[in-house]
Protein backbone atom coordinates (compact mmCIF):
# COMPACT_ATOMS: atom_id res chain seq x y z
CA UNK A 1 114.73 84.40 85.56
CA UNK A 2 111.14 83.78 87.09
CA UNK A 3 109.83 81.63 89.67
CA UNK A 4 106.40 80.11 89.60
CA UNK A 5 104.74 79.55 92.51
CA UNK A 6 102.48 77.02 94.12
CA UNK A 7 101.00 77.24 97.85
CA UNK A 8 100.03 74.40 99.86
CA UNK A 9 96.60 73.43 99.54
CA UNK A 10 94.65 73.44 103.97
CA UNK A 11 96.37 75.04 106.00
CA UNK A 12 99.50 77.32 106.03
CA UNK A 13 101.79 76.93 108.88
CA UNK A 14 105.40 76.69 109.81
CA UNK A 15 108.19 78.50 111.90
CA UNK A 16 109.75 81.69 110.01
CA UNK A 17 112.65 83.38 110.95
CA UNK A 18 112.45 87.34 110.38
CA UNK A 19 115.22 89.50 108.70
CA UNK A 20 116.94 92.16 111.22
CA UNK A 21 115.43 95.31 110.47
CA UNK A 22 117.51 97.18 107.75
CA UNK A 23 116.25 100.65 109.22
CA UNK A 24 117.31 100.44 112.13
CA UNK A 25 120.37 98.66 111.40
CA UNK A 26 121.45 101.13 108.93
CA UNK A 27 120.92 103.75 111.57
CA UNK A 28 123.28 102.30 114.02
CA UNK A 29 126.40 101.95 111.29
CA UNK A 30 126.14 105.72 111.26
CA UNK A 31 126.13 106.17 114.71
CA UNK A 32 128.91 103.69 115.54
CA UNK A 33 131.12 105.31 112.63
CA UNK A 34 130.80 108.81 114.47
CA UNK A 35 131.48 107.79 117.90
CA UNK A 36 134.79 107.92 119.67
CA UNK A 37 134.38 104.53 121.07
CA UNK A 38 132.48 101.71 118.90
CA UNK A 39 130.05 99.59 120.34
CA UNK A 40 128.66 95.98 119.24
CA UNK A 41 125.40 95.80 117.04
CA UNK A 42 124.40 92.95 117.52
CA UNK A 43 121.59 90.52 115.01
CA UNK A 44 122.61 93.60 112.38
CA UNK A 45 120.68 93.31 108.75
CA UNK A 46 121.94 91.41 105.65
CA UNK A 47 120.00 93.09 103.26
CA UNK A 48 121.96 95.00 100.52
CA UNK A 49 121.19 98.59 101.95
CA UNK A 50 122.81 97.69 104.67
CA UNK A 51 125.80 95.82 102.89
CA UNK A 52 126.42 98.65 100.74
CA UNK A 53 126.00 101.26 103.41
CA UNK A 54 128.73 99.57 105.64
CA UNK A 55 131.10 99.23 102.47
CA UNK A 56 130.76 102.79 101.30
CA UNK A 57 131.61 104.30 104.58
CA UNK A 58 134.79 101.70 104.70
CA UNK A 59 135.79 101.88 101.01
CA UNK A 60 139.43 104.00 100.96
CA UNK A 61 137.73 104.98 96.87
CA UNK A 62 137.07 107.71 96.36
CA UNK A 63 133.98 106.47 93.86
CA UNK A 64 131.31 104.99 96.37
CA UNK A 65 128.43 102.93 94.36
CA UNK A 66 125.68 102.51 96.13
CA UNK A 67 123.88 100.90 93.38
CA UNK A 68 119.88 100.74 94.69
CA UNK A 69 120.23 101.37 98.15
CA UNK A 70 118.24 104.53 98.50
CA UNK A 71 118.45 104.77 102.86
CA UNK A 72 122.68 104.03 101.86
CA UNK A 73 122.65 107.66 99.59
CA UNK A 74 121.38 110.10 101.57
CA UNK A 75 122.88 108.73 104.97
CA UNK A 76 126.61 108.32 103.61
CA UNK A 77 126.57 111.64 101.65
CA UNK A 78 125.45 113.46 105.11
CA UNK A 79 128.30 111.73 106.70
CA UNK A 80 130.66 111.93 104.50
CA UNK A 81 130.19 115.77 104.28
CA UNK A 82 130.24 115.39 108.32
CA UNK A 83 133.41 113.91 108.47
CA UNK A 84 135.29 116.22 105.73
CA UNK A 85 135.32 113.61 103.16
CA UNK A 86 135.95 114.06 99.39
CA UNK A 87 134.02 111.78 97.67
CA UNK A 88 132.04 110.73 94.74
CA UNK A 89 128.51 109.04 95.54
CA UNK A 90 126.97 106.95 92.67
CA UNK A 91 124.22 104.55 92.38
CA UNK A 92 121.83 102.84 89.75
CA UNK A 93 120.04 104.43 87.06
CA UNK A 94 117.39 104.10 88.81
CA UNK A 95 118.91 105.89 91.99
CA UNK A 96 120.29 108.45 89.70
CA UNK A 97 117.10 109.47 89.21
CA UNK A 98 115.51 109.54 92.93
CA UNK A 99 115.65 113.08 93.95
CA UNK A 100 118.28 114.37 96.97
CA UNK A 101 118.33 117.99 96.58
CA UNK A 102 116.48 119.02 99.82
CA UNK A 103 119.59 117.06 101.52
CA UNK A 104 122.19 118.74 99.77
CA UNK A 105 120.50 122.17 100.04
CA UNK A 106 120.04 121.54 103.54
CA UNK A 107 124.01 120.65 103.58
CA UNK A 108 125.14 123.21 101.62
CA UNK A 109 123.25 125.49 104.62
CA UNK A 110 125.98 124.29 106.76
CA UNK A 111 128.89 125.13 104.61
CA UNK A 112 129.07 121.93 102.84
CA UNK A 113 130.04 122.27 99.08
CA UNK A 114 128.30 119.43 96.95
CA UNK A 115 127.67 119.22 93.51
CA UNK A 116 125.61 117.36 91.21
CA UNK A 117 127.64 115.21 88.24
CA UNK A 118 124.98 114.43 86.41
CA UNK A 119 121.10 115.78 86.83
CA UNK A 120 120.36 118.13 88.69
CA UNK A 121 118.79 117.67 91.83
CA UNK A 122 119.85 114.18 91.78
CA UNK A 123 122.97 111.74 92.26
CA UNK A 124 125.34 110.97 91.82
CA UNK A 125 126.76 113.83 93.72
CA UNK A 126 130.39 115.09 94.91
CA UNK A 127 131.12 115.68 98.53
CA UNK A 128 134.18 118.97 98.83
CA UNK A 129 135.78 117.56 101.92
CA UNK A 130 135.17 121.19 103.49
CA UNK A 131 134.24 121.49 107.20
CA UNK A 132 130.99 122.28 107.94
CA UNK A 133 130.26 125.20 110.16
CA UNK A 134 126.53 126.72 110.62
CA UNK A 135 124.26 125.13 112.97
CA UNK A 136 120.51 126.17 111.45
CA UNK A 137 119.41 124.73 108.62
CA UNK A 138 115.59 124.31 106.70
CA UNK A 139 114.35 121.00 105.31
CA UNK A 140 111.41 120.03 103.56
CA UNK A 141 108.56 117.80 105.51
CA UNK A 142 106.57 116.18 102.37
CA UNK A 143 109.23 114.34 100.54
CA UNK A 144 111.43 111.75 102.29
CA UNK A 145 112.21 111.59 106.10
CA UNK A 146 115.46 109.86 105.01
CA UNK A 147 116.81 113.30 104.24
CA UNK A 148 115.49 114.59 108.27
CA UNK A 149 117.34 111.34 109.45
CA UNK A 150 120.63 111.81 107.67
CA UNK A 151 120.81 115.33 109.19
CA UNK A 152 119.91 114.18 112.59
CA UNK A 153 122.17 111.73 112.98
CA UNK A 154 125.02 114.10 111.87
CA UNK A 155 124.21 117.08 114.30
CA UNK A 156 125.90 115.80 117.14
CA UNK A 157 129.16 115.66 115.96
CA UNK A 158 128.74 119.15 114.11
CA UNK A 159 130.73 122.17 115.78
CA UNK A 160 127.61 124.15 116.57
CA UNK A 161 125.33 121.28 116.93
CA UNK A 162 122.32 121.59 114.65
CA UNK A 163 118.92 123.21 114.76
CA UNK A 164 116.69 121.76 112.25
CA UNK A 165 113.20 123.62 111.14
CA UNK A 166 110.94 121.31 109.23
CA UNK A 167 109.04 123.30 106.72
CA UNK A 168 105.50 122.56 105.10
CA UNK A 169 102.24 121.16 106.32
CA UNK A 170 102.71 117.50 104.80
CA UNK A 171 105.49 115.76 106.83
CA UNK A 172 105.72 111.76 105.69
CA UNK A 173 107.09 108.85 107.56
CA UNK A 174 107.28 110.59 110.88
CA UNK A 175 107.54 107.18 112.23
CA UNK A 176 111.02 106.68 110.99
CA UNK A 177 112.21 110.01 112.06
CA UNK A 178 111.25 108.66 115.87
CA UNK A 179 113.50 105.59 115.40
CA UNK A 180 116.46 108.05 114.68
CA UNK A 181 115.92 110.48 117.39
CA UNK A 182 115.21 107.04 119.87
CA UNK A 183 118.11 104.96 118.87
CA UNK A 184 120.04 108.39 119.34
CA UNK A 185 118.65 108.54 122.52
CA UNK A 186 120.17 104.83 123.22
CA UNK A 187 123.78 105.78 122.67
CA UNK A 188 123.40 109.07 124.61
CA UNK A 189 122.50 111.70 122.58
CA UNK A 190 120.06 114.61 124.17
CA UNK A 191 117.45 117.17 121.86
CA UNK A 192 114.86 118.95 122.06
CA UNK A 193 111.44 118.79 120.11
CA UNK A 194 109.18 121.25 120.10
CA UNK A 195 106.65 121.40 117.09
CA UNK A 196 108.85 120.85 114.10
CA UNK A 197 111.73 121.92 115.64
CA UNK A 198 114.60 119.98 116.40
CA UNK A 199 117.53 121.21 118.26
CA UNK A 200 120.43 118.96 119.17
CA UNK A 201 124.02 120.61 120.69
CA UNK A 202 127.02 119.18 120.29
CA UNK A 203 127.65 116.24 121.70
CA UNK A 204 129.29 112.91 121.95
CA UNK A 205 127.86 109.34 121.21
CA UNK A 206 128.08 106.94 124.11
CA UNK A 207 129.33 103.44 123.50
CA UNK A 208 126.19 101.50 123.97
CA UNK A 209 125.61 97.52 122.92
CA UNK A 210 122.07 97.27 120.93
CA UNK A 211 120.60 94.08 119.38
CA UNK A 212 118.33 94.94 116.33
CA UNK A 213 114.99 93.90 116.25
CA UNK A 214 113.29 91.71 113.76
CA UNK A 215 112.00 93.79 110.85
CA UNK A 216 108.37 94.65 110.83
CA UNK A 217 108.10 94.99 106.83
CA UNK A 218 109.65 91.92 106.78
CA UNK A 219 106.64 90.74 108.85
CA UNK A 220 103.80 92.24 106.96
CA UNK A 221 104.15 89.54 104.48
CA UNK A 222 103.40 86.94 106.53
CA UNK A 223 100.45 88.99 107.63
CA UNK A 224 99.26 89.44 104.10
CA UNK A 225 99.61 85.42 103.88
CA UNK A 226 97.60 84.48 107.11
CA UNK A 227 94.62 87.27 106.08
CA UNK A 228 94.67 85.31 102.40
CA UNK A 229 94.72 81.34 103.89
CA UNK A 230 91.96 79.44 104.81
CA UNK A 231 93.69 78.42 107.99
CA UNK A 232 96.73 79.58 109.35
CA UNK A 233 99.13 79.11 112.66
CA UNK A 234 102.48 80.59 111.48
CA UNK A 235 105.40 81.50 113.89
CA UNK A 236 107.30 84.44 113.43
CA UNK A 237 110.67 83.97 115.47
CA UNK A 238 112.15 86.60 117.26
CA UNK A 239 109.55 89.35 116.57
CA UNK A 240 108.84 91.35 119.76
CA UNK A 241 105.90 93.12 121.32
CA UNK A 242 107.69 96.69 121.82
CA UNK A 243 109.00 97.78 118.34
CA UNK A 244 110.58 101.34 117.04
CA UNK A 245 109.17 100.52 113.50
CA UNK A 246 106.55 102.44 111.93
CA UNK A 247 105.61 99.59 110.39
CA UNK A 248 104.07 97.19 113.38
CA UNK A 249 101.17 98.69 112.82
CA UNK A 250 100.25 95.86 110.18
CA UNK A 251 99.59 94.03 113.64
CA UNK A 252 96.25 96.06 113.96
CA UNK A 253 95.72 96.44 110.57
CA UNK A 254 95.46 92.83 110.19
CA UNK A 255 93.15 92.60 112.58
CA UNK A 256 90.58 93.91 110.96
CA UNK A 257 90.86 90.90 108.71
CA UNK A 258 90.36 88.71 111.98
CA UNK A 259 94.64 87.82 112.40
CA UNK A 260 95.68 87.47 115.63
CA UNK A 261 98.93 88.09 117.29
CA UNK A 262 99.96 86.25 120.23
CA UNK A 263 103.00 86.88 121.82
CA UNK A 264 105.40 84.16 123.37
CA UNK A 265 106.82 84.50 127.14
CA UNK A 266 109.93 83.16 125.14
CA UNK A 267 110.12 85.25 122.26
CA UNK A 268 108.14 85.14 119.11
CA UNK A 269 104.87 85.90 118.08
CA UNK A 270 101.75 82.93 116.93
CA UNK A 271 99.64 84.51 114.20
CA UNK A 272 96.20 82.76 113.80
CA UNK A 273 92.59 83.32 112.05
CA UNK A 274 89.14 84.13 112.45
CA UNK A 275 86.47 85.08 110.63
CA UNK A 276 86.72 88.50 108.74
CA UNK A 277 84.19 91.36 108.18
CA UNK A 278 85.78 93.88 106.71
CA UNK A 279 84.62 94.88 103.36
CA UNK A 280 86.25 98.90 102.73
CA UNK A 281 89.51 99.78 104.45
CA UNK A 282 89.93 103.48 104.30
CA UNK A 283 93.04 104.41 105.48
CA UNK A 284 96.30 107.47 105.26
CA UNK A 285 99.55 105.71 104.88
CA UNK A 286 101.44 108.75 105.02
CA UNK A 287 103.38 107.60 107.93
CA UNK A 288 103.84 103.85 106.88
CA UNK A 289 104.20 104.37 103.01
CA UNK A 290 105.75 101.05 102.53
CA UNK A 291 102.89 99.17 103.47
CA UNK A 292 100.90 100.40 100.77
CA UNK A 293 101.57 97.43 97.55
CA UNK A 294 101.55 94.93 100.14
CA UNK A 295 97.79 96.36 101.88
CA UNK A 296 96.50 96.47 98.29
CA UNK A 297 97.44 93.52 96.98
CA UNK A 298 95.48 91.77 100.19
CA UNK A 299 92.76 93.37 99.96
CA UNK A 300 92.36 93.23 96.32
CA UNK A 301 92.48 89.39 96.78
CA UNK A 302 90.52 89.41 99.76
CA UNK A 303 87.23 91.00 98.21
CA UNK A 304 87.68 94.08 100.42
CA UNK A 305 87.68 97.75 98.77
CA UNK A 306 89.78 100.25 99.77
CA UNK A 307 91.29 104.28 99.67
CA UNK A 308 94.10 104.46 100.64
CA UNK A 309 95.81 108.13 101.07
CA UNK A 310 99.36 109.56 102.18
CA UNK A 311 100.83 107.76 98.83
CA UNK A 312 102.62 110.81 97.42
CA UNK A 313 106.21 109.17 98.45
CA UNK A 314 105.50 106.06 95.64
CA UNK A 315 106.40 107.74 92.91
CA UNK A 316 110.37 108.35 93.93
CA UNK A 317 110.81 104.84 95.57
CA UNK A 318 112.64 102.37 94.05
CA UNK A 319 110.12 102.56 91.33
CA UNK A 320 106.88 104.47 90.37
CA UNK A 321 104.81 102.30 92.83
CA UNK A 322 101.47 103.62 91.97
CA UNK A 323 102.03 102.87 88.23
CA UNK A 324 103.69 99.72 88.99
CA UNK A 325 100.71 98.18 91.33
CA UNK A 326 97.94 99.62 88.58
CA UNK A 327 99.98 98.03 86.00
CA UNK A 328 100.29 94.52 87.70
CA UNK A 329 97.06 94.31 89.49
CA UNK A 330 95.29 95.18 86.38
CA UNK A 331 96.82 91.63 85.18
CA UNK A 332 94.97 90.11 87.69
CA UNK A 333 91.94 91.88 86.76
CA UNK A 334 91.33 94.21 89.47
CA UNK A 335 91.03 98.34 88.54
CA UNK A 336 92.86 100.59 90.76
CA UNK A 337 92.12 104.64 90.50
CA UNK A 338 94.37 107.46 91.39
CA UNK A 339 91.65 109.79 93.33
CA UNK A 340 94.06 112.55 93.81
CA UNK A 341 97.71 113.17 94.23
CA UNK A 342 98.01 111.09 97.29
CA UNK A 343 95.51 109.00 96.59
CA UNK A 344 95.12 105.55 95.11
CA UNK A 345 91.85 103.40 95.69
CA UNK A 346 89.61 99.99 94.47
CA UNK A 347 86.18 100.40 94.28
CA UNK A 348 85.40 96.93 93.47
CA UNK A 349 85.91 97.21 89.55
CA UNK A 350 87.50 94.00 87.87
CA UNK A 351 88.17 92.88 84.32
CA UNK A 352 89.26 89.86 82.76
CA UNK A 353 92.21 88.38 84.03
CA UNK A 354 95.26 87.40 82.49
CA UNK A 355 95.75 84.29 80.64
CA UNK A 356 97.67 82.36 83.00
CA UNK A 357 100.74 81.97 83.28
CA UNK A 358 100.50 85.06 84.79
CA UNK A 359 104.17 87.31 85.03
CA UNK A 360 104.47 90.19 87.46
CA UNK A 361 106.74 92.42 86.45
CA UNK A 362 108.78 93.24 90.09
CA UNK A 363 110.71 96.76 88.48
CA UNK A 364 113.81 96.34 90.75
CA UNK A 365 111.44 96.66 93.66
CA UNK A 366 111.81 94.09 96.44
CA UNK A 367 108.30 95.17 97.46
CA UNK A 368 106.39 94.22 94.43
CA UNK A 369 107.91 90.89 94.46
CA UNK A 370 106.99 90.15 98.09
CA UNK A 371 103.79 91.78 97.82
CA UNK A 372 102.51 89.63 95.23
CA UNK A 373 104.03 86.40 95.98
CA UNK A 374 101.35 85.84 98.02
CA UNK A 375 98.62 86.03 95.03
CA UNK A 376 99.71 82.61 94.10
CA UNK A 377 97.30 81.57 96.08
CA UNK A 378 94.52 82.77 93.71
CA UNK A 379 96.00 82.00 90.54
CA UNK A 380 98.31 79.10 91.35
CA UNK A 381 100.43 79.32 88.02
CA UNK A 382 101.94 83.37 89.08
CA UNK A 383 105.54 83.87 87.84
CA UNK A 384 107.21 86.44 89.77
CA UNK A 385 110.08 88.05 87.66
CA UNK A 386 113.68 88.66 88.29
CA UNK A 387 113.21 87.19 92.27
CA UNK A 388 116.31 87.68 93.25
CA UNK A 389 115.89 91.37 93.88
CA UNK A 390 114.31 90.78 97.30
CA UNK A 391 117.87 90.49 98.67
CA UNK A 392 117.05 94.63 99.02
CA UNK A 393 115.58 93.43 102.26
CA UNK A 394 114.92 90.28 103.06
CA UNK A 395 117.80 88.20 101.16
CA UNK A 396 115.81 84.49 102.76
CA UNK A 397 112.13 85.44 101.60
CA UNK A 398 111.90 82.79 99.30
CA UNK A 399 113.77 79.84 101.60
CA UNK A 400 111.35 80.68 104.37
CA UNK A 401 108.24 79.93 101.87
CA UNK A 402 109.63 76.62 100.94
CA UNK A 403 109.52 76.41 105.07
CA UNK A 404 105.99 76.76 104.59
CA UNK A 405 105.54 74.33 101.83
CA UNK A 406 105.47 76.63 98.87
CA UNK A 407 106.76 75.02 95.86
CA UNK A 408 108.92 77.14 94.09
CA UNK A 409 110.09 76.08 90.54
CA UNK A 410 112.52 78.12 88.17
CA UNK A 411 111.31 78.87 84.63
């Protein structure tokens, strides 16, 4: 299935209502699952991660399919091994190819005994059900903080607590690594950090009530959208000046393409337009590596060159995301370059188009889809393939552009 596209011709406005933020929320079902007493999360996600997350760590099977949820797998195999669990922890083909060996090295450092089923270095994987018992444990900085996170939220229920070193010079997506060690900090959990050390005793989780906040990836769509409209006044519901999300940034980087954000005394945020300047955005992403298709799709389509660096993670996301946003941006005639390893940049260089219809291929990534829905607006016949896979995140993306006029037709 496809869906073609057409944006409102003047201006683009409406009233959008923002998914709960699956990072956060997918934090808190860990937390809640190893406290003594269970608290209320309140607004929490319904994005698949977070579906599948909650259903793993409630299935009685002893087979847990996580199918693309990439967050789900490394948090429930660190608390499964936590909580003495034998288990089998399966996913996609896709997923079964996304690596998770510094996590179960940095497991099996605690007396955990997990092995790999299939490839090596990858899920799906088999929890023992053996207590863990060592308290020190090495982890690797440069390849996904979900693997830091998963062993952070864990530590306080371990019987030695945990001290966790974080090895290398490259350490990505520090921003999400904060949001563990704050909403641990909300239900009563005390560390230390001291350089990239983290030390956390043993402790207990307090009972604490939290509302999740809108979700600011969610939100940088709508800030790709204003930047590429003529005129804008869009309403984002719900979404808060004081965020935990790495991600809010898009605020200020959308103001370099004149957006503003006004908050509401009431809640909610007013995004409007002025008159851009920027032609070259050079920028590191390495803490906000999911902003990356959805920064160089806009400024592809807004004229404006860019380098953008710290985009190492790409490759073992849901799909190759370098490959996948040469390969799709090329269709729309614009020439992206890999500078270096972390590198990916537009130096102006276009080519012919497409023949339109134009079909971008989405690869089972809820990001490509979002990120180029928005290019509709320059070539008003774009097909966006197999659409349904933005229920990752944000299962209402495409109800809340028909909010916004957006004709949406099924072909």
């Amino acid at each position: 299935m496809k869906y073609a596209l057409k944006f409102p011709e003047g201006k683009l406005q409406g009233k959008i209502c923002l998914p709960s933020s699956k990072s956060i929320s997918n934090r808190l079902l860990i937390i809640r699952e190893l406290s003594a007493c269970k608290f209320n999360i309140e607004n929490l996600s319904d994005s698949d991660d977070t579906k599948f997350l909650q259903q793993g760590m409630q299935s009685a099977s002893e087979i847990v399919d996580i199918e693309h949820a990439g967050t789900a797998m490394r948090f429930i195999t660190a608390y499964f091994a936590a909580t003495n669990q034998t288990k089998t922890i399966t996913g996609s083909e896709r997923m079964k190819n996304r690596p998770i060996g510094d996590l179960i090295d940095a497991l099996n450092q605690l007396g955990a005994e997990i092995k790999y089923l299939e490839k090596f270095g990858c899920p799906p994987v088999r929890t023992s059900g053996k207590q863990l018992s060592g308290n020190i444990i090495d982890i690797s900085g440069d390849t996904s903080s979900q693997f830091i996170s998963a062993m952070l939220l864990i530590a306080p229920v371990l019987p030695n607590g945990l001290r966790l070193q974080i090895k290398g010079d490259v350490l990505v997506s520090m921003p999400y690594i904060k949001m563990t060690l704050d909403l641990m900090k909300q239900t009563g959990i005390e560390y230390t950090l001291s350089n990239n050390t983290i030390i956390v005793p043993r402790q207990e989780y307090r009972s604490n009530d939290i509302d999740v906040e809108r979700d600011r990836s969610a939100a940088s769509y709508w800030y790709q959208m204003a930047i590429l409209a003529n005129n804008v006044e869009i309403l984002l519901e719900g979404l808060t000046k004081d965020s935990l999300q790495g991600d809010a940034i898009i605020e200020q980087l959308s103001q370099m393409f004149g957006i503003n954000t006004e908050y509401l005394s009431q809640g909610g945020a007013i995004l409007t337009k002025q008159k851009s300047s920027c032609k070259m955005l050079d920028y590191n992403f390495i803490d906000i590596p999911d902003l990356i298709q959805t920064m160089a799709v806009t400024c592809c389509l807004s004229n404006t060159c860019f380098r953008f660096a710290g985009a190492q993670t790409l490759r073992v996301k849901e799909t190759n995301r370098i490959a996948a946003l040469k390969n799709e941006l090329l269709k729309l005639g614009f020439c992206l370059k890999e500078t270096a390893h972390d590198v990916i940049a537009w130096d102006g260089e276009k080519t012919l188009p497409q023949k339109q219809p134009i079909s971008i291929a989405t690869y089972n990534d809820h990001r490509m889809a979002m990120a180029f829905a928005p290019a509709a607006m320059m070539f008003p016949k774009l097909q966006i393939e197999n659409p349904d896979v933005v229920s990752k995140s944000y299962p209402k993306f495409w109800d809340e552009l028909k909010n916004v006029g957006v004709e949406i037709c099924t072909c």
